[in-house]
ModelCIF file with pLDDT and N, C-alpha, C, O atoms, coordinates in Angstrom:
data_MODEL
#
_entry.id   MODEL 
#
_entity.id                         1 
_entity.type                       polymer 
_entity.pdbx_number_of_molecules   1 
#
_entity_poly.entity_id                      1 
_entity_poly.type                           'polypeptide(L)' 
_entity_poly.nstd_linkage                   no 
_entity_poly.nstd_monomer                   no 
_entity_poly.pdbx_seq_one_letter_code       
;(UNK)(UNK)(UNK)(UNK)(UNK)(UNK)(UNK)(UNK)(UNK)(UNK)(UNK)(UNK)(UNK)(UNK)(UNK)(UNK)
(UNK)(UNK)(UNK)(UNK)(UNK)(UNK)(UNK)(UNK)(UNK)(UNK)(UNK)(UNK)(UNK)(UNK)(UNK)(UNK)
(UNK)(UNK)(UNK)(UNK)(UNK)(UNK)(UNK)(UNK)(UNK)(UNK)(UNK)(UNK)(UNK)(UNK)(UNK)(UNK)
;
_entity_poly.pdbx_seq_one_letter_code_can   XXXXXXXXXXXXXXXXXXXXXXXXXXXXXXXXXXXXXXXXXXXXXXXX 
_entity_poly.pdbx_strand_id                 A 
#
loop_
_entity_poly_seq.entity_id 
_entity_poly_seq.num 
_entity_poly_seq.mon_id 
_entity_poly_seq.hetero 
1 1  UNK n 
1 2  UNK n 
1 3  UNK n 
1 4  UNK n 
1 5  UNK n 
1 6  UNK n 
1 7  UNK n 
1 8  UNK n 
1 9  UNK n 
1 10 UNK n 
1 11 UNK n 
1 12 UNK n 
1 13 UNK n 
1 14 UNK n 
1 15 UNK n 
1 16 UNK n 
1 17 UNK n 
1 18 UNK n 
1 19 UNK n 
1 20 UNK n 
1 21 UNK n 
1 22 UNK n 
1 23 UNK n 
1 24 UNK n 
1 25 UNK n 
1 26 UNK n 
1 27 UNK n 
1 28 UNK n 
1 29 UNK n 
1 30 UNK n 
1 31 UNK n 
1 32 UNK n 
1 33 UNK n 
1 34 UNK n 
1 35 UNK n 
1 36 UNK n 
1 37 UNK n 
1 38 UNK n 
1 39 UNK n 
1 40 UNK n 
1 41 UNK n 
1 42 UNK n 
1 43 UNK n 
1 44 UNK n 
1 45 UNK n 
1 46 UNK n 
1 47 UNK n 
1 48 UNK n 
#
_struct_asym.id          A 
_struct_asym.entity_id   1 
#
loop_
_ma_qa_metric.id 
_ma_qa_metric.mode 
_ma_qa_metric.name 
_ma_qa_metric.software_group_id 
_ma_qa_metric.type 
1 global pLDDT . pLDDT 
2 local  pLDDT . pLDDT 
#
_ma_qa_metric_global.metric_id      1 
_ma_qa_metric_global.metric_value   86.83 
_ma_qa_metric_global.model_id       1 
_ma_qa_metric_global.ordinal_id     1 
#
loop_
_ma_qa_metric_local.label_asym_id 
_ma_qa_metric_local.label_comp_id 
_ma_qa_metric_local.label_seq_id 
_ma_qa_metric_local.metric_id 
_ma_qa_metric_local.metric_value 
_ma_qa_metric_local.model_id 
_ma_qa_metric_local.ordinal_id 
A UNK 1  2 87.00 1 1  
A UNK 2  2 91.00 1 2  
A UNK 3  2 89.00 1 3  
A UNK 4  2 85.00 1 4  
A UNK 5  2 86.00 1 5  
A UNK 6  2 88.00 1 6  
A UNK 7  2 84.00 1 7  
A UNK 8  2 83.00 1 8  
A UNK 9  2 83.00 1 9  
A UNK 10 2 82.00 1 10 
A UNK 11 2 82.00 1 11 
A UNK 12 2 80.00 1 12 
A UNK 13 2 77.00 1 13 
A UNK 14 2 75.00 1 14 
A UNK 15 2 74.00 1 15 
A UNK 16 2 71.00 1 16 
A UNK 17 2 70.00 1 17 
A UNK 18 2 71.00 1 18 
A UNK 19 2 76.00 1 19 
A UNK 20 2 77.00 1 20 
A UNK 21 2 75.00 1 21 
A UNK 22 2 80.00 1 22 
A UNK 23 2 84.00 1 23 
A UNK 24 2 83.00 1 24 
A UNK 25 2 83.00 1 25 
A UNK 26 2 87.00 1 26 
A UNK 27 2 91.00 1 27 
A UNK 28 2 89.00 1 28 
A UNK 29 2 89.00 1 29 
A UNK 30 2 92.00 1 30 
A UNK 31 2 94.00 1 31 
A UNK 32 2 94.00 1 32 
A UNK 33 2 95.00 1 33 
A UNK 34 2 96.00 1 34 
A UNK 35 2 96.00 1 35 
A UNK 36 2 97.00 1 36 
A UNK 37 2 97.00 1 37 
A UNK 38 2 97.00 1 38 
A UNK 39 2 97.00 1 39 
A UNK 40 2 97.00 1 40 
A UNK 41 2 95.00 1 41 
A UNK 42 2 95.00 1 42 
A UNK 43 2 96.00 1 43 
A UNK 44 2 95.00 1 44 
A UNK 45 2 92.00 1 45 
A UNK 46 2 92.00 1 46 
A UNK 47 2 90.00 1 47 
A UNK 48 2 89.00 1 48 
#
loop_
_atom_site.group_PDB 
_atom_site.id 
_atom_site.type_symbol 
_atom_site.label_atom_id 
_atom_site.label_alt_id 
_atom_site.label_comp_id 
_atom_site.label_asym_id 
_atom_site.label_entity_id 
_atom_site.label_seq_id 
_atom_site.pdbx_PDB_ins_code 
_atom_site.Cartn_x 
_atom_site.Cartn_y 
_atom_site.Cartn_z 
_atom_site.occupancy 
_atom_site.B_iso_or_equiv 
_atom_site.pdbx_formal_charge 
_atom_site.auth_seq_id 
_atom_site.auth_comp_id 
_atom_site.auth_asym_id 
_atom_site.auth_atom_id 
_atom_site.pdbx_PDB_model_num 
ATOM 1   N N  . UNK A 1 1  ? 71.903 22.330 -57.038 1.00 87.00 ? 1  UNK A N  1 
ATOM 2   C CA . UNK A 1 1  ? 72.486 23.626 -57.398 1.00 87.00 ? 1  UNK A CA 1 
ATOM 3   C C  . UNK A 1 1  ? 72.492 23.850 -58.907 1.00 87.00 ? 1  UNK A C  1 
ATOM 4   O O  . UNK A 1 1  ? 72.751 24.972 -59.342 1.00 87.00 ? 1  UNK A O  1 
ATOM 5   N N  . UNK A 1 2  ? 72.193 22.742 -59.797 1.00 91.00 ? 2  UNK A N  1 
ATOM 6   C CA . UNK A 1 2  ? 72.387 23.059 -60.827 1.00 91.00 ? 2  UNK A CA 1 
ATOM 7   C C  . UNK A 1 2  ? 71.298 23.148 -61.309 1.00 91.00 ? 2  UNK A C  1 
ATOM 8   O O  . UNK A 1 2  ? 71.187 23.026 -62.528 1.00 91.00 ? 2  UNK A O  1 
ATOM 9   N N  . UNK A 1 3  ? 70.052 23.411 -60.418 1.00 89.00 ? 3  UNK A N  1 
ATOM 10  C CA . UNK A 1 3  ? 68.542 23.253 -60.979 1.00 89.00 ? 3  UNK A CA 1 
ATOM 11  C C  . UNK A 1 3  ? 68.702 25.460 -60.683 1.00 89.00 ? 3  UNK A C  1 
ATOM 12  O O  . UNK A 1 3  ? 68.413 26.431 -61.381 1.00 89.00 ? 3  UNK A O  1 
ATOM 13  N N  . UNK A 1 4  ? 69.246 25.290 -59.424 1.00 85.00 ? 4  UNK A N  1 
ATOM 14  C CA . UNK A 1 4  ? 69.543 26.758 -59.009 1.00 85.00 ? 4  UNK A CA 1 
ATOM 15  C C  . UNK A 1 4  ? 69.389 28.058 -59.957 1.00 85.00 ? 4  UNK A C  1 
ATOM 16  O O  . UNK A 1 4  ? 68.515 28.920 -60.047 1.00 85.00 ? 4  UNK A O  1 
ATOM 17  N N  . UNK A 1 5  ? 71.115 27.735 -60.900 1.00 86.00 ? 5  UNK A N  1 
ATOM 18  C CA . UNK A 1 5  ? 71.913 28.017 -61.856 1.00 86.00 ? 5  UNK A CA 1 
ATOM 19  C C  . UNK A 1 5  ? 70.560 28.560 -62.748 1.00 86.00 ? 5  UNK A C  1 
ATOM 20  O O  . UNK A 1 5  ? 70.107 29.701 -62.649 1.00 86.00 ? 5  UNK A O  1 
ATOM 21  N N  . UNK A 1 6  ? 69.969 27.408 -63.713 1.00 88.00 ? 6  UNK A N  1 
ATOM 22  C CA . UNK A 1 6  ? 68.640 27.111 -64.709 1.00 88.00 ? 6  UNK A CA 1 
ATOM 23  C C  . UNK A 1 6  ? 67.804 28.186 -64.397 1.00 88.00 ? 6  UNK A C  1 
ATOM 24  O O  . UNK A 1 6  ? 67.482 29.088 -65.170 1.00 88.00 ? 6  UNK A O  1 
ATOM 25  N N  . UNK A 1 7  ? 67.352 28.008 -62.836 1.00 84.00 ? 7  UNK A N  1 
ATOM 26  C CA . UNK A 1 7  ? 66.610 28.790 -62.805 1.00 84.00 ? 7  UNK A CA 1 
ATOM 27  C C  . UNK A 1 7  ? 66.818 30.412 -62.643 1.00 84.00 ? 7  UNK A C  1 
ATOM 28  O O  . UNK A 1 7  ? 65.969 31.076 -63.237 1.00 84.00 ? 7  UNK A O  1 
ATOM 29  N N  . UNK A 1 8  ? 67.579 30.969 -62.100 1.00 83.00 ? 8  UNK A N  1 
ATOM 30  C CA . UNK A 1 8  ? 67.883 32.067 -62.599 1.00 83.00 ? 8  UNK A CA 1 
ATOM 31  C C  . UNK A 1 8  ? 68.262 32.197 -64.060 1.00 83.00 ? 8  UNK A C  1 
ATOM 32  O O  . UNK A 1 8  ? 68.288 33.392 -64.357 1.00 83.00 ? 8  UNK A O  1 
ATOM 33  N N  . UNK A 1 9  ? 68.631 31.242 -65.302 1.00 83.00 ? 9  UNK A N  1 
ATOM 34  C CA . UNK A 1 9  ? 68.585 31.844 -66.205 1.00 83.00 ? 9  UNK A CA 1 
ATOM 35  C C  . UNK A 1 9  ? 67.077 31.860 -66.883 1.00 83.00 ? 9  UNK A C  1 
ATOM 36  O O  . UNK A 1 9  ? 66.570 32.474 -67.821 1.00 83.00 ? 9  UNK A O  1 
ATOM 37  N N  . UNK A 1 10 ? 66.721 31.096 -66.145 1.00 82.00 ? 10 UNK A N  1 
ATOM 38  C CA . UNK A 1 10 ? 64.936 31.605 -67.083 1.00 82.00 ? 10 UNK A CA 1 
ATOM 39  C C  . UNK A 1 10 ? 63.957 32.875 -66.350 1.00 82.00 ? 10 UNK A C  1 
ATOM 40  O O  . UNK A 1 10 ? 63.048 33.560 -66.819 1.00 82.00 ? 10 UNK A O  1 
ATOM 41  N N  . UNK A 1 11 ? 64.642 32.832 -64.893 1.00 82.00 ? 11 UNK A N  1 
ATOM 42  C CA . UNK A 1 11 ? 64.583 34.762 -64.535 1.00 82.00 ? 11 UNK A CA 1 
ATOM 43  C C  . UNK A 1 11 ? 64.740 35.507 -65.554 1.00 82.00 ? 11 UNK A C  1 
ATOM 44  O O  . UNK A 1 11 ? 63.993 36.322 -66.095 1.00 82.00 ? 11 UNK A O  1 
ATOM 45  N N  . UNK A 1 12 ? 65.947 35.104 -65.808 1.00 80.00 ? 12 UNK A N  1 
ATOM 46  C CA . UNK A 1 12 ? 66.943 36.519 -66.686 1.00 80.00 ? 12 UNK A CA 1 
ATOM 47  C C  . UNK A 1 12 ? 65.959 36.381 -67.785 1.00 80.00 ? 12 UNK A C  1 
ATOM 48  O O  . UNK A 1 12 ? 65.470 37.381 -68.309 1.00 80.00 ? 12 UNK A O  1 
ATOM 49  N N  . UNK A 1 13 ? 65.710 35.410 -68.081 1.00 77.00 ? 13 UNK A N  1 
ATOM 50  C CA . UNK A 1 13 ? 64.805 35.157 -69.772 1.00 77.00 ? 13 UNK A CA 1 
ATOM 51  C C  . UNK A 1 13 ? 63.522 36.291 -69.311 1.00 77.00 ? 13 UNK A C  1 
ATOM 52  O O  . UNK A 1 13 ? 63.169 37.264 -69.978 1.00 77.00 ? 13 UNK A O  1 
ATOM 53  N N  . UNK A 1 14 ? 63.014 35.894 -68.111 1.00 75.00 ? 14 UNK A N  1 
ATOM 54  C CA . UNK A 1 14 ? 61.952 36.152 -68.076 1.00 75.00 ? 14 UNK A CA 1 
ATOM 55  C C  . UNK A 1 14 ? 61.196 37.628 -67.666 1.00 75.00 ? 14 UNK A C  1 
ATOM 56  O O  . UNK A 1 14 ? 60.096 38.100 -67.949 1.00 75.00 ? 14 UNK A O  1 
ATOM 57  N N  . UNK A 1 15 ? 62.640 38.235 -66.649 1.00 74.00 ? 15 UNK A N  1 
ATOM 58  C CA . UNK A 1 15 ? 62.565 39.509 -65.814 1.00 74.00 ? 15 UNK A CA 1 
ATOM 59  C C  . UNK A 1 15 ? 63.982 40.481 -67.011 1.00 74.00 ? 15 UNK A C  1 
ATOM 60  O O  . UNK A 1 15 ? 64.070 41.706 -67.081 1.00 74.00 ? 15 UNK A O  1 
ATOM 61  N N  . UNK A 1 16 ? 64.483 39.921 -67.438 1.00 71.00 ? 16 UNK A N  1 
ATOM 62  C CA . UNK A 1 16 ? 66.139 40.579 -67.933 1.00 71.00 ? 16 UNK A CA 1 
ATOM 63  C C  . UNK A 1 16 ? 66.804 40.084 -66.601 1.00 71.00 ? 16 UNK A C  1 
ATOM 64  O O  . UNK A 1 16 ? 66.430 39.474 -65.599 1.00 71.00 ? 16 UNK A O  1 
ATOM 65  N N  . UNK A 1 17 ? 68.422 40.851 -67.250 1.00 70.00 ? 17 UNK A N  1 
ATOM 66  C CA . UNK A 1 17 ? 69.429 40.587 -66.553 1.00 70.00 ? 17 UNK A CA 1 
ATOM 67  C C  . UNK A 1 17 ? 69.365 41.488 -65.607 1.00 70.00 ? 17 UNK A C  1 
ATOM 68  O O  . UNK A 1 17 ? 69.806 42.577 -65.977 1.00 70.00 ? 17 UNK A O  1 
ATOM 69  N N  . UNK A 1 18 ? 68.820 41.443 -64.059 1.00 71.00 ? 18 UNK A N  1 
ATOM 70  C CA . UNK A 1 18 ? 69.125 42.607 -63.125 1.00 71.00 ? 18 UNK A CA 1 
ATOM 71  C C  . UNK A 1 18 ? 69.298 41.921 -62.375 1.00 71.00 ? 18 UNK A C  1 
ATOM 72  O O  . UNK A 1 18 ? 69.536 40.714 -62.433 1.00 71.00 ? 18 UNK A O  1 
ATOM 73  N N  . UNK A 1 19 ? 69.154 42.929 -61.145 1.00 76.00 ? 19 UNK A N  1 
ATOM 74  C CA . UNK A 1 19 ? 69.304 42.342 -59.568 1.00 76.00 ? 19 UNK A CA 1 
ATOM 75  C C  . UNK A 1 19 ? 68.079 41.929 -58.847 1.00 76.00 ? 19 UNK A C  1 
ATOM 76  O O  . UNK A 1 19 ? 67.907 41.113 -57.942 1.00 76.00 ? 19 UNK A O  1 
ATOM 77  N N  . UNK A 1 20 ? 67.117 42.865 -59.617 1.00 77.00 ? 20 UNK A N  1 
ATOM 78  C CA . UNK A 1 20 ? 65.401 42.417 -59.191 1.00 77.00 ? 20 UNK A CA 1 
ATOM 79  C C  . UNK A 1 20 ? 65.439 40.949 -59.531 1.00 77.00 ? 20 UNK A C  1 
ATOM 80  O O  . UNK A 1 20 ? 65.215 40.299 -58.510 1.00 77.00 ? 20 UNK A O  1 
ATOM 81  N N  . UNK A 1 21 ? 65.612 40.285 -60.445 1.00 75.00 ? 21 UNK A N  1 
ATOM 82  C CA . UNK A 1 21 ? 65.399 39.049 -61.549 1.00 75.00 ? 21 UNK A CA 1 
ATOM 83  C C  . UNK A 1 21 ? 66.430 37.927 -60.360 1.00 75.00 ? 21 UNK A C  1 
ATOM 84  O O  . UNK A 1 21 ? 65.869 36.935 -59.894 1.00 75.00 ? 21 UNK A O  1 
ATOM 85  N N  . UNK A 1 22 ? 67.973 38.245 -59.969 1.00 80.00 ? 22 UNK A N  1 
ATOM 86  C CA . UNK A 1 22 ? 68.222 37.645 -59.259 1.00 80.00 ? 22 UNK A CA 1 
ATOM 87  C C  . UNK A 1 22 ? 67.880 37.818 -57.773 1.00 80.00 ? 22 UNK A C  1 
ATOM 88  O O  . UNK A 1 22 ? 68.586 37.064 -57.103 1.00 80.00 ? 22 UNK A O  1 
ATOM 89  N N  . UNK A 1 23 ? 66.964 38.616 -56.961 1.00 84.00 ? 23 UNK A N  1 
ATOM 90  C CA . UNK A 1 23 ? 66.906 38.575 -55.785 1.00 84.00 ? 23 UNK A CA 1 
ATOM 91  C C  . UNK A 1 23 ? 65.430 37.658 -55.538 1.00 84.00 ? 23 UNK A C  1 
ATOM 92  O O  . UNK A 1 23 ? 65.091 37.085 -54.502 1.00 84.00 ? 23 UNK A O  1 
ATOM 93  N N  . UNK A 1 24 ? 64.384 37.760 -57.393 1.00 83.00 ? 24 UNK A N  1 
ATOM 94  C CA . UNK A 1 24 ? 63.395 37.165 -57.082 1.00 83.00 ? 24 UNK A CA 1 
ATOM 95  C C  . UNK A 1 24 ? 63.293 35.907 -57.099 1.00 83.00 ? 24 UNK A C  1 
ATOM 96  O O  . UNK A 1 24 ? 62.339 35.302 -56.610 1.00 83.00 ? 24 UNK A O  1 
ATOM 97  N N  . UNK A 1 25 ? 64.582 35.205 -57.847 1.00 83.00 ? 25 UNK A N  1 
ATOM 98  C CA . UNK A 1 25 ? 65.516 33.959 -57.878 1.00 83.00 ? 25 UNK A CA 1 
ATOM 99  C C  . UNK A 1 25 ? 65.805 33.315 -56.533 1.00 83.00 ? 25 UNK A C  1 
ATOM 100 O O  . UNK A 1 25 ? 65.451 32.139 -56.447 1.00 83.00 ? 25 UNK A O  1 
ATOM 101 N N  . UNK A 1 26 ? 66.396 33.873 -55.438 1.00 87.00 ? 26 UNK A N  1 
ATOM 102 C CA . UNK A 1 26 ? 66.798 34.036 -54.568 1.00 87.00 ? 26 UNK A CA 1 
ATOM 103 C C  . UNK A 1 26 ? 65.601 34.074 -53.363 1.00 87.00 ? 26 UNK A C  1 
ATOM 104 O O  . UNK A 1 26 ? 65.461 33.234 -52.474 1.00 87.00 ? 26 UNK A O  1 
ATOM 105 N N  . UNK A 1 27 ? 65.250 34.594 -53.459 1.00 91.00 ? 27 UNK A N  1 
ATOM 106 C CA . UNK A 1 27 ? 63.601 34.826 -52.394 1.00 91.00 ? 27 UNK A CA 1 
ATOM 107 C C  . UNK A 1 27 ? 63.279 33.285 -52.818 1.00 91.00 ? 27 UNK A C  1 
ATOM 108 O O  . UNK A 1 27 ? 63.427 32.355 -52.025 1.00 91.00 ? 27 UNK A O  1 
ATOM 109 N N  . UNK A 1 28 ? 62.785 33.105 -54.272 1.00 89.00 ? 28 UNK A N  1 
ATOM 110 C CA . UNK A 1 28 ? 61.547 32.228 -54.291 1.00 89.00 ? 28 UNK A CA 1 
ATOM 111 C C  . UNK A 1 28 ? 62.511 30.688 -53.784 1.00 89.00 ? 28 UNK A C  1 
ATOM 112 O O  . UNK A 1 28 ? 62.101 29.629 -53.308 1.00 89.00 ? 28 UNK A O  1 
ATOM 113 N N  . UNK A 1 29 ? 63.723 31.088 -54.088 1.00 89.00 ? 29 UNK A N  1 
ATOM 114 C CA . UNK A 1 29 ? 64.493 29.680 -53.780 1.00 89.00 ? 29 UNK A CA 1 
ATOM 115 C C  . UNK A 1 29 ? 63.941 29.533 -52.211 1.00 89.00 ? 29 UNK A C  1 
ATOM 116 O O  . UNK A 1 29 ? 63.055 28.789 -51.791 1.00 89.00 ? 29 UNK A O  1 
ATOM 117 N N  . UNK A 1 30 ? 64.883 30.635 -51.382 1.00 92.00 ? 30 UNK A N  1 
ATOM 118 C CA . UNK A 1 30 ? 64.492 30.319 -49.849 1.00 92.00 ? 30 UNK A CA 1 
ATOM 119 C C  . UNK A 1 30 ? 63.668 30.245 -48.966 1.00 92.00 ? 30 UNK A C  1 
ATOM 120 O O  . UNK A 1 30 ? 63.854 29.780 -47.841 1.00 92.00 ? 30 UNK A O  1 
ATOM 121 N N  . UNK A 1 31 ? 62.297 30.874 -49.572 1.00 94.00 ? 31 UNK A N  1 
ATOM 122 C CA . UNK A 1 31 ? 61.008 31.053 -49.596 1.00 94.00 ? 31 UNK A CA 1 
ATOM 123 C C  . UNK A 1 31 ? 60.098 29.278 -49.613 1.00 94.00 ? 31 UNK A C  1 
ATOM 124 O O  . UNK A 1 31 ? 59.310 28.691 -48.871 1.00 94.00 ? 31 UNK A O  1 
ATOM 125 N N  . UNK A 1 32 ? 60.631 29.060 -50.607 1.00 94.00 ? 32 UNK A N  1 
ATOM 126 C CA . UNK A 1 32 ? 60.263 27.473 -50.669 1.00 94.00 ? 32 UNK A CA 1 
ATOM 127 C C  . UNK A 1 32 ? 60.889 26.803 -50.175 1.00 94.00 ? 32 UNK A C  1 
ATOM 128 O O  . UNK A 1 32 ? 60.220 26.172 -49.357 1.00 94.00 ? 32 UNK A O  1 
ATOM 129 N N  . UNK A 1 33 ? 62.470 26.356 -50.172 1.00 95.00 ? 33 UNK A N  1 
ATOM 130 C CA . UNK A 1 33 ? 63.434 25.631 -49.472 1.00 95.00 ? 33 UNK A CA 1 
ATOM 131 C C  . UNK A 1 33 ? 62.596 25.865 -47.549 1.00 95.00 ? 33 UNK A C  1 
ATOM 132 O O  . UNK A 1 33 ? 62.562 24.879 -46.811 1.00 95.00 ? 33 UNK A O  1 
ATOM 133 N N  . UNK A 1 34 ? 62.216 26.791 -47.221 1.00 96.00 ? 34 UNK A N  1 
ATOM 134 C CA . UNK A 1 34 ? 62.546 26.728 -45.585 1.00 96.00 ? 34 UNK A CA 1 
ATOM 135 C C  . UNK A 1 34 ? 61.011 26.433 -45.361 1.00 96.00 ? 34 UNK A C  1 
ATOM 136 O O  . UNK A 1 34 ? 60.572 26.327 -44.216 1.00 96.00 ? 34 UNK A O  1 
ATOM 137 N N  . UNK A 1 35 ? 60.105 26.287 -46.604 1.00 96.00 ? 35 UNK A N  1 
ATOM 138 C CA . UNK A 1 35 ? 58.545 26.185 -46.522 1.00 96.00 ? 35 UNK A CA 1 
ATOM 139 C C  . UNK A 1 35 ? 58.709 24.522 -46.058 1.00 96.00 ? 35 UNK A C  1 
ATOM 140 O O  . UNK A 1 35 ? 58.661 23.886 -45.005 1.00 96.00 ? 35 UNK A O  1 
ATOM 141 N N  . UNK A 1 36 ? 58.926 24.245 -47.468 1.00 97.00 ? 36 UNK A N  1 
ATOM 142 C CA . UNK A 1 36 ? 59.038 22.457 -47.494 1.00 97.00 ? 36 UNK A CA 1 
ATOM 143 C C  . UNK A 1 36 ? 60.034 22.013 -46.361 1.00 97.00 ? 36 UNK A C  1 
ATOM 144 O O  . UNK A 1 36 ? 59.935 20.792 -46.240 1.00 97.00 ? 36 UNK A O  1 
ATOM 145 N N  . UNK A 1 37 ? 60.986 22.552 -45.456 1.00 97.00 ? 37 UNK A N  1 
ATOM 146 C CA . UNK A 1 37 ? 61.651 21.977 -44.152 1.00 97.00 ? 37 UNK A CA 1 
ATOM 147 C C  . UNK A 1 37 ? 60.765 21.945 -43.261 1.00 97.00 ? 37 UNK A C  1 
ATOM 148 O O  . UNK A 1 37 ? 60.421 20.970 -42.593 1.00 97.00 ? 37 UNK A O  1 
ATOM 149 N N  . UNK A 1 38 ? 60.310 23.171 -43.219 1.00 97.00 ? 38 UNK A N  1 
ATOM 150 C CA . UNK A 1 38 ? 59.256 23.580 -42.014 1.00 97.00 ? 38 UNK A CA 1 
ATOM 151 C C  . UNK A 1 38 ? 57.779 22.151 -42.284 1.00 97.00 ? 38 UNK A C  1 
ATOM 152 O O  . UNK A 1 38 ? 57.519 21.352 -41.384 1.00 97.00 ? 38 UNK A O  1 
ATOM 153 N N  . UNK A 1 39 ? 57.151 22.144 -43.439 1.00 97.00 ? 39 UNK A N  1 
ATOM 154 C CA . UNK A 1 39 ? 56.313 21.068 -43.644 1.00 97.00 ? 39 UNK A CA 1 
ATOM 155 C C  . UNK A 1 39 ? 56.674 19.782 -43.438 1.00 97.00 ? 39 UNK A C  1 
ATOM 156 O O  . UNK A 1 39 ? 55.920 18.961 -42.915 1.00 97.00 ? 39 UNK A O  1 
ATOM 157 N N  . UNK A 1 40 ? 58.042 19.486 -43.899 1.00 97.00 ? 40 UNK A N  1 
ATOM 158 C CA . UNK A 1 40 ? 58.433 18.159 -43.822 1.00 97.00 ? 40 UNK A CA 1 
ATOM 159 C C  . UNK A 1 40 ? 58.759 18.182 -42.405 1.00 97.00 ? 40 UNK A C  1 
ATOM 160 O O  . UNK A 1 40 ? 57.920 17.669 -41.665 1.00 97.00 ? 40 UNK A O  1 
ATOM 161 N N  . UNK A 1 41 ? 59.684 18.613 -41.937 1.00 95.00 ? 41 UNK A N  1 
ATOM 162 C CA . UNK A 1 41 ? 59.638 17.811 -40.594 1.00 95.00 ? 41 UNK A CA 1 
ATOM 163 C C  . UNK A 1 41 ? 58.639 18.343 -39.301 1.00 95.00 ? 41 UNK A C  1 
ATOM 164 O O  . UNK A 1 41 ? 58.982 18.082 -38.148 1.00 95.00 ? 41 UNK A O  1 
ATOM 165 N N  . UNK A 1 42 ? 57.772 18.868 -39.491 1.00 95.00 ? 42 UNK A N  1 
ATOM 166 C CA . UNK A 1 42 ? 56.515 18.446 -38.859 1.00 95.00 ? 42 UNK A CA 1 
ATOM 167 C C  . UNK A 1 42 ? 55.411 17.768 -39.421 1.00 95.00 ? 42 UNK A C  1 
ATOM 168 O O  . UNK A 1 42 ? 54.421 17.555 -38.721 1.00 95.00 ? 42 UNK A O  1 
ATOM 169 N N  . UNK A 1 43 ? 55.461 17.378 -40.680 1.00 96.00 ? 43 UNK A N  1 
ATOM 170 C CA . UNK A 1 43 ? 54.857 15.832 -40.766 1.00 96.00 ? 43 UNK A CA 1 
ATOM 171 C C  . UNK A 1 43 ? 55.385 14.692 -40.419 1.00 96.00 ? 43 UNK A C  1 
ATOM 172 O O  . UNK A 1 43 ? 54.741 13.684 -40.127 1.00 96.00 ? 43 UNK A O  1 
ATOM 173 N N  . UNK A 1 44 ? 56.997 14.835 -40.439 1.00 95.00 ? 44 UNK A N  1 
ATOM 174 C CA . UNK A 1 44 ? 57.849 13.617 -39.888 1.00 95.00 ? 44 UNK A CA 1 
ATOM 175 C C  . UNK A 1 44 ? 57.620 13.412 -38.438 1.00 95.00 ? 44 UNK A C  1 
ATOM 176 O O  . UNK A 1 44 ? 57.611 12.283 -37.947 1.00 95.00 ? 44 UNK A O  1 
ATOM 177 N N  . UNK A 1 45 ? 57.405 14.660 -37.641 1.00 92.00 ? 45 UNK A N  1 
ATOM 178 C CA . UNK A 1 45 ? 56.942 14.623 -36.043 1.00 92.00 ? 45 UNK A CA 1 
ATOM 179 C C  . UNK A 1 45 ? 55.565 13.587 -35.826 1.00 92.00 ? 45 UNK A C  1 
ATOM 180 O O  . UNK A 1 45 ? 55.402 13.107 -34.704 1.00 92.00 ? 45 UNK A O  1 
ATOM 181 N N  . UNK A 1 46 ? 54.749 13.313 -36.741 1.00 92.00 ? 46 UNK A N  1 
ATOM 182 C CA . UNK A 1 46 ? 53.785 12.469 -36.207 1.00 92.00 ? 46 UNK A CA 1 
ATOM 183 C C  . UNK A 1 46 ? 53.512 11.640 -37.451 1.00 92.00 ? 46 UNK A C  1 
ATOM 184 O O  . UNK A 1 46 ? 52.355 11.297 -37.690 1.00 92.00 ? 46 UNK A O  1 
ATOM 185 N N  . UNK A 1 47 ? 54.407 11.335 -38.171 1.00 90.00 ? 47 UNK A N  1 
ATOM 186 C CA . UNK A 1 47 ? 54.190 10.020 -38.950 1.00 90.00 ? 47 UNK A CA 1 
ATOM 187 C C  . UNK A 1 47 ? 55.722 9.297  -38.937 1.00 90.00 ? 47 UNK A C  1 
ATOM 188 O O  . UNK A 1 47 ? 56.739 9.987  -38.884 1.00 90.00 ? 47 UNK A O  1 
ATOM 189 N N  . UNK A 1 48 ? 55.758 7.676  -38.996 1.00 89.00 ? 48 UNK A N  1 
ATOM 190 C CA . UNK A 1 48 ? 56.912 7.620  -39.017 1.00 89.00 ? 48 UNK A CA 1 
ATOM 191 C C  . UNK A 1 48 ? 56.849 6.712  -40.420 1.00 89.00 ? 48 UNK A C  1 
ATOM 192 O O  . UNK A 1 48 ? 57.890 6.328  -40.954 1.00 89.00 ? 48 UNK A O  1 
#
């Protein structure tokens, strides 16, 4: 969470301070978070 935090402030650096800047914060977090679950545990399904 504290990588989280960081990264929305280098949004803000990067987009300004809006809601676009935090929702694209937000997307790319859960966007990746549910990518890498979805990858990892169906590689865990056939490797042990």
């Amino acid at each position: 969470l504290t990588w989280e935090l960081l990264w929305m402030h280098y949004t803000a650096l990067s987009l300004g301070v809006s809601a676009q800047g935090a929702a694209l914060t937000l997307v790319g977090f859960s966007v990746g978070m549910g990518a890498g679950s979805f990858a990892a545990g169906r590689w865990l399904q056939r490797r042990k």
